[in-house]
C-alpha atoms as a PDB file:
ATOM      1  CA  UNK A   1    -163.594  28.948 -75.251  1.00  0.00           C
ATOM      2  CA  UNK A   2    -162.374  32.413 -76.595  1.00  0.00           C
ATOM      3  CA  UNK A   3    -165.248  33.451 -78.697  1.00  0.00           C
ATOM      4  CA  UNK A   4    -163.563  36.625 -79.967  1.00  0.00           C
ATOM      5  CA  UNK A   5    -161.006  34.622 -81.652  1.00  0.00           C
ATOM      6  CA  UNK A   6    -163.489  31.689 -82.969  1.00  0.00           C
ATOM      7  CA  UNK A   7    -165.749  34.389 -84.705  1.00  0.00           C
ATOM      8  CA  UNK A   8    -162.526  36.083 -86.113  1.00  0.00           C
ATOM      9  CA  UNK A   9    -161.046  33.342 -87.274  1.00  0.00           C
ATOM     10  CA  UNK A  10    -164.254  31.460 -88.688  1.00  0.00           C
ATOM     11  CA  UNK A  11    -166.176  34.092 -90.077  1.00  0.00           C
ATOM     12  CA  UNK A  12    -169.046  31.270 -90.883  1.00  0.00           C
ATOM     13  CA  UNK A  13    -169.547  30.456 -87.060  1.00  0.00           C
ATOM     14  CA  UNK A  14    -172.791  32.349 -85.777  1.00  0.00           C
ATOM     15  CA  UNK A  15    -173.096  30.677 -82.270  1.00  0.00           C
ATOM     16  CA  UNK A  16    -170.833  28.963 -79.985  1.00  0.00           C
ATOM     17  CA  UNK A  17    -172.032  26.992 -77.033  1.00  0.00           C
ATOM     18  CA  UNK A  18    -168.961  26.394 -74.523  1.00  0.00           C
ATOM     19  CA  UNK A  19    -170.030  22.742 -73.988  1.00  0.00           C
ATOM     20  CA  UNK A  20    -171.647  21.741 -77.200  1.00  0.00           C
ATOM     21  CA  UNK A  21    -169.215  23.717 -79.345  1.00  0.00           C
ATOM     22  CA  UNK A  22    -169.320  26.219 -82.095  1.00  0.00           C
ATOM     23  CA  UNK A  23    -172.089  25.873 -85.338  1.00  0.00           C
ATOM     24  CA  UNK A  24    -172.842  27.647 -88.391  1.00  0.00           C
ATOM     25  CA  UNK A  25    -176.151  29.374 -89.968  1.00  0.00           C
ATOM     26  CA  UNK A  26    -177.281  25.785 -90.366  1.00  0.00           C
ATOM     27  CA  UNK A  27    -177.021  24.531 -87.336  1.00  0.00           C
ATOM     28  CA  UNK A  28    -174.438  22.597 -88.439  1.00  0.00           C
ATOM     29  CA  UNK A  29    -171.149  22.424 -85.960  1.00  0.00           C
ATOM     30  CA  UNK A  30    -167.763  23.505 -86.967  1.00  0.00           C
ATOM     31  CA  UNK A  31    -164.844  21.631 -86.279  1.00  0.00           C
ATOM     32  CA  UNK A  32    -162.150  24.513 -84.402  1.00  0.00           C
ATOM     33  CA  UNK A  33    -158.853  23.944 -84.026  1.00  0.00           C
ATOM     34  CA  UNK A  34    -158.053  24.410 -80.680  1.00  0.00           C
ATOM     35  CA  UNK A  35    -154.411  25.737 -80.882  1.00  0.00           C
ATOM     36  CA  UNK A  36    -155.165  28.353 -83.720  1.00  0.00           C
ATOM     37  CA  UNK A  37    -157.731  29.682 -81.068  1.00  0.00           C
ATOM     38  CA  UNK A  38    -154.875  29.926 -78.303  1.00  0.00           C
ATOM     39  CA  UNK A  39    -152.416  31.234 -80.564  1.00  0.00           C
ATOM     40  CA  UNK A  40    -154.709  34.232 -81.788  1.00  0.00           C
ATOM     41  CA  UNK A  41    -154.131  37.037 -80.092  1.00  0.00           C
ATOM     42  CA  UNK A  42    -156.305  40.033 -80.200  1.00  0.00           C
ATOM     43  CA  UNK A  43    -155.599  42.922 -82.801  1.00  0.00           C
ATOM     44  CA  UNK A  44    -157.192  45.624 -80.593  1.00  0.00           C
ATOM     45  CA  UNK A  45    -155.658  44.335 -77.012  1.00  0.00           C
ATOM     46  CA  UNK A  46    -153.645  47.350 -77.381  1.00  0.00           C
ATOM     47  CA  UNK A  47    -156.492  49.526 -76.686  1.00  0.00           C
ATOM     48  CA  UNK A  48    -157.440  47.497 -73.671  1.00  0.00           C
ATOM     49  CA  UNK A  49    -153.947  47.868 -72.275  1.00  0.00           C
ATOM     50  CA  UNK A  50    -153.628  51.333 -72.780  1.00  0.00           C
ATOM     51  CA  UNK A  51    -157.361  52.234 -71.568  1.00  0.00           C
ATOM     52  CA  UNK A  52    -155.965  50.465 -68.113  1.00  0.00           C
ATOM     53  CA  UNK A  53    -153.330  52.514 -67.367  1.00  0.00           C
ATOM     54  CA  UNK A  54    -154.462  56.008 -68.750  1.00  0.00           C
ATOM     55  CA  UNK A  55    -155.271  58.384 -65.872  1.00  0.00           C
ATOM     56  CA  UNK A  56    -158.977  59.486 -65.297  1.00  0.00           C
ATOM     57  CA  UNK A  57    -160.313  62.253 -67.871  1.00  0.00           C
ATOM     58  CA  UNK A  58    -160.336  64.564 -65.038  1.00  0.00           C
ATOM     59  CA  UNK A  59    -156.732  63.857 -64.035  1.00  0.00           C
ATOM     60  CA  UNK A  60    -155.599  63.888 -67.540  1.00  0.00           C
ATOM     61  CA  UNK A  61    -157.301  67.307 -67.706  1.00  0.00           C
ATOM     62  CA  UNK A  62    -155.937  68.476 -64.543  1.00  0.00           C
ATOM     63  CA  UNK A  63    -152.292  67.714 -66.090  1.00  0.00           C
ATOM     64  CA  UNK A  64    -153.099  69.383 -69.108  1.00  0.00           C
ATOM     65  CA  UNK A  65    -154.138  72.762 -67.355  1.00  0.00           C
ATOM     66  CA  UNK A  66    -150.898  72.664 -65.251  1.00  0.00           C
ATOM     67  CA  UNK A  67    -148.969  71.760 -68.129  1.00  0.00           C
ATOM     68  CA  UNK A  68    -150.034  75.199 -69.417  1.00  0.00           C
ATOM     69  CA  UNK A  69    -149.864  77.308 -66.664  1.00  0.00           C
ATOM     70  CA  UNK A  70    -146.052  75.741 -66.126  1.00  0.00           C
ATOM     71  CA  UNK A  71    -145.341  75.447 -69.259  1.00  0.00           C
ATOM     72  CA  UNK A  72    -144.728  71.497 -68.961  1.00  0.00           C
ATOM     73  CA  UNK A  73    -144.991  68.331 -70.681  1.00  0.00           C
ATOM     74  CA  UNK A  74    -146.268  65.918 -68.063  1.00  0.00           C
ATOM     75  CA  UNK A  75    -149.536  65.268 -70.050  1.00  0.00           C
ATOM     76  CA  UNK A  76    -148.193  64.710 -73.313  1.00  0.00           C
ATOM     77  CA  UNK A  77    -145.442  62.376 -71.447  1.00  0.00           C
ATOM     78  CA  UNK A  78    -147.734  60.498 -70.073  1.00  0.00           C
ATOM     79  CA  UNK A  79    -149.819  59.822 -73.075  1.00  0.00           C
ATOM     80  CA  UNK A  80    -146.769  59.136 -75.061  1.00  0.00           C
ATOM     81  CA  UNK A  81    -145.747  56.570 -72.532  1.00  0.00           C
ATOM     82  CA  UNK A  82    -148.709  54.614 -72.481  1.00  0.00           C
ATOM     83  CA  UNK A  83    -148.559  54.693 -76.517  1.00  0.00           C
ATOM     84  CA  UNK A  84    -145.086  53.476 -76.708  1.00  0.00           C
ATOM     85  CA  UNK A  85    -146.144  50.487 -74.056  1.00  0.00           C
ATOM     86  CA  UNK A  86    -148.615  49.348 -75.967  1.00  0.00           C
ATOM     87  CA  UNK A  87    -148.118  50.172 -79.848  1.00  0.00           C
ATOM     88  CA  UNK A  88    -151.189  50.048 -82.209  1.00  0.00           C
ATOM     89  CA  UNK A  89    -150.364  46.688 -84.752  1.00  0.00           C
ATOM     90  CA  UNK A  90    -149.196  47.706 -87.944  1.00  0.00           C
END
């Protein structure tokens, strides 16, 4: 089960139990619909995705200190790669 997108999209779900299912403040289980849950897809994955393929802090800072001693780019470049790969959801 994808319990990111069961708590998202059923706000009154406060456990979920992969074999039993998913159940309320009551104790009471909720009935999930199974392709809404597929078919949710996570707001913030662009963050994962970009955190991936960013280069270390120390590379990244490495860059940026060459970038100013050769008056470059190669930092910002990168960045603004990774951003355009992955744009933040409107």
């Amino acid at each position: 089960m994808n319990h990111k997108a069961i708590y998202a999209l059923y706000p009154n779900v406060v456990s979920i139990d992969d074999t039993h299912g998913a159940f309320d403040k009551d104790g009471n289980q909720v009935t999930i619909d199974e392709s809404a849950v597929n078919a949710w897809t996570d707001p913030e994955q662009y963050k994962y995705d970009r955190q991936s393929e960013y280069k270390t802090i120390a590379e990244q800072l490495d860059m940026q200190y060459w970038d100013a001693v050769n008056g470059t780019t190669n930092w910002q470049d990168h960045i603004n790669a990774i951003k355009t790969k992955y744009p933040k959801p409107e």
